[in-house]
Protein backbone atom coordinates (compact mmCIF):
# COMPACT_ATOMS: atom_id res chain seq x y z
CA UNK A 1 -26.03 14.90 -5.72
CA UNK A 2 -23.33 13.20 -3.64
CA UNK A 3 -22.98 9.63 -3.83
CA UNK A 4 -22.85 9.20 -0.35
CA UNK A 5 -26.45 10.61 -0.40
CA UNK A 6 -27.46 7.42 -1.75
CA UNK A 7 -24.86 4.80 -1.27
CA UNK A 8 -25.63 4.80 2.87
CA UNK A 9 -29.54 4.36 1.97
CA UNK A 10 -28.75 1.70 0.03
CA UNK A 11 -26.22 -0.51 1.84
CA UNK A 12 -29.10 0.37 4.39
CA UNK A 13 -31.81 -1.62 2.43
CA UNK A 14 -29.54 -4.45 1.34
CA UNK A 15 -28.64 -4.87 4.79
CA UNK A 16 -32.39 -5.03 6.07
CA UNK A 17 -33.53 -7.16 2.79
CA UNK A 18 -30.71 -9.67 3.50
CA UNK A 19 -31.87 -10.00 7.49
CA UNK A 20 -35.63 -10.00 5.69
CA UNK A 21 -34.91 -13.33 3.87
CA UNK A 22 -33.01 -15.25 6.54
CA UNK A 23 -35.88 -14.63 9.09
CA UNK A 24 -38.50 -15.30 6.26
CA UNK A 25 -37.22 -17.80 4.53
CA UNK A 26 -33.90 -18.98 6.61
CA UNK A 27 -31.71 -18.12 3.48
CA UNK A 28 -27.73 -17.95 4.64
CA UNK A 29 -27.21 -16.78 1.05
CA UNK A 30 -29.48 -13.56 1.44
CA UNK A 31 -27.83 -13.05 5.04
CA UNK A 32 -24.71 -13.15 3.58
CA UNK A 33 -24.87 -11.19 0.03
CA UNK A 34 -27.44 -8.78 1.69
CA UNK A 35 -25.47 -8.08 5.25
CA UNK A 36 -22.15 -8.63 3.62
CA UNK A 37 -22.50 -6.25 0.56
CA UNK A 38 -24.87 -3.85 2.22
CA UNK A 39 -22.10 -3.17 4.84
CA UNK A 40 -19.19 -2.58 2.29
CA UNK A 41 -21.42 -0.27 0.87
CA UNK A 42 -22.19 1.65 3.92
CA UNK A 43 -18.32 1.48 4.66
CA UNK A 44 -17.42 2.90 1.24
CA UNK A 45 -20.53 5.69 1.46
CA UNK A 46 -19.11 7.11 5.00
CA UNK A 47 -15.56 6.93 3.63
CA UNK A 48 -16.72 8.93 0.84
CA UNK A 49 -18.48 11.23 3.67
CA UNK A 50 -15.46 11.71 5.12
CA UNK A 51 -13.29 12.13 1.79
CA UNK A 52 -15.86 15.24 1.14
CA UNK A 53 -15.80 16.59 4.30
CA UNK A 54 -12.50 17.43 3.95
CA UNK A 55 -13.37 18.48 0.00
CA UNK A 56 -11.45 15.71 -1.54
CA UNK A 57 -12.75 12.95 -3.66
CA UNK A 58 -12.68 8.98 -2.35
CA UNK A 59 -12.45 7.40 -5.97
CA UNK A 60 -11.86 4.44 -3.89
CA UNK A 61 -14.74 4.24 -2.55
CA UNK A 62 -16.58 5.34 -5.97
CA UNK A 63 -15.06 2.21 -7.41
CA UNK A 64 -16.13 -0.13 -4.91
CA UNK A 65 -19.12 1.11 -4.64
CA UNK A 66 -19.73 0.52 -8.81
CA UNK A 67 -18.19 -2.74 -8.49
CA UNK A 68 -20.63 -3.92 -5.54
CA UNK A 69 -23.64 -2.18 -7.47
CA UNK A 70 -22.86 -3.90 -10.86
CA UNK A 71 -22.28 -7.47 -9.07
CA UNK A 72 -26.23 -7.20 -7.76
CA UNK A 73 -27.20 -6.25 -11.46
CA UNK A 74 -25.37 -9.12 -12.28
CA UNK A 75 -26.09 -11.73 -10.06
CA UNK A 76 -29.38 -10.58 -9.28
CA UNK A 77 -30.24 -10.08 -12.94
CA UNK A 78 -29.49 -13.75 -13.70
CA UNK A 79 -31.69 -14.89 -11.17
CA UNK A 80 -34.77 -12.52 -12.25
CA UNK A 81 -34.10 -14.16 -15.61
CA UNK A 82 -34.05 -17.93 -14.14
CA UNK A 83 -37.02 -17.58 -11.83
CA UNK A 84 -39.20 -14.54 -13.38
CA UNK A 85 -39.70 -13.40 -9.39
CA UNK A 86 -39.96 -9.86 -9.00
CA UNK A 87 -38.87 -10.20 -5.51
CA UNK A 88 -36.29 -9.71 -4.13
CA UNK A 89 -34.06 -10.83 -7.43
CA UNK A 90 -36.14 -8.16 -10.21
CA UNK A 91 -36.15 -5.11 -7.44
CA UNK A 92 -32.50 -5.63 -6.61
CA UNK A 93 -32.14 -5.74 -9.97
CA UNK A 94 -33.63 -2.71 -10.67
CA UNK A 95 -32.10 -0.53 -7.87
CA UNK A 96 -28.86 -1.86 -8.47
CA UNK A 97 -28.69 -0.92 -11.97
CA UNK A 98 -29.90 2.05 -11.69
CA UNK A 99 -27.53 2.64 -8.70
CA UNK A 100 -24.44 1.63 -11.34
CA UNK A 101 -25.66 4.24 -13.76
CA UNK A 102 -25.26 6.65 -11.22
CA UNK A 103 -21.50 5.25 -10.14
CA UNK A 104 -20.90 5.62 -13.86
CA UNK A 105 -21.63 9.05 -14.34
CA UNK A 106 -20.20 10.21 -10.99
CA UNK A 107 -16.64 8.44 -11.92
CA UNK A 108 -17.13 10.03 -15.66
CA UNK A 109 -17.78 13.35 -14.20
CA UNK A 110 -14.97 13.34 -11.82
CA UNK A 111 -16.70 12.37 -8.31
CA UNK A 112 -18.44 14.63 -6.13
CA UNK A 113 -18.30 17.76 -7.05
CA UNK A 114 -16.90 20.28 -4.42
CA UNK A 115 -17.44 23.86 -4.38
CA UNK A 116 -15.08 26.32 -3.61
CA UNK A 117 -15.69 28.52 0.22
CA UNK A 118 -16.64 31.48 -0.32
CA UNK A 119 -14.95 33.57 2.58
């Protein structure tokens, strides 16, 4: 699996979670981490996209992408353990960690793998 696959989806969800909690709650902090990271993660999947399409590998964007993924386990990590609330901090959490285990093992197994054409 490419990590594109699931990088776009997720950028997706932090973008709608972060628009979730500033209409629900009026939080500029979940507009902000939630818009701001979700769209550097979208940004980084479609650069990978477009890094595969042309059957290279965007290592950039595989760092950024475990950078922005192990900040939310961080950050959102914390503030599970500080307030015990499963949402949003334990779910984001939870995907995000997950999501850096993935980033790991993509960077340790060289990136996307591209197969050669057959022609």
């Amino acid at each position: 699996m490419h990590d594109f696959c699931f990088t776009i989806p997720y950028g997706l969800i932090l973008v709608g979670g972060g628009i979730f909690g500033y209409l629900r709650k009026g939080s500029t902090a979940s507009l902000a981490g939630g818009v701001g990271i979700g769209l550097v993660l979208i940004l980084a999947g479609y650069l990978s996209l477009g890094a595969f399409k042309k059957k290279k590998n965007s290592y950039l964007a595989l760092i950024l992408e475990t950078v922005c993924a192990a900040a939310l386990t961080w950050v959102m990590g914390q503030r599970y353990l500080q307030t015990s609330k499963i949402m949003p901090a334990g779910v984001v959490a939870g995907i995000s960690s997950i999501m850096t285990l993935f980033y790991l093992y993509k960077l340790a197994t060289g990136g996307n793998h591209i197969s050669p054409k057959a022609e």
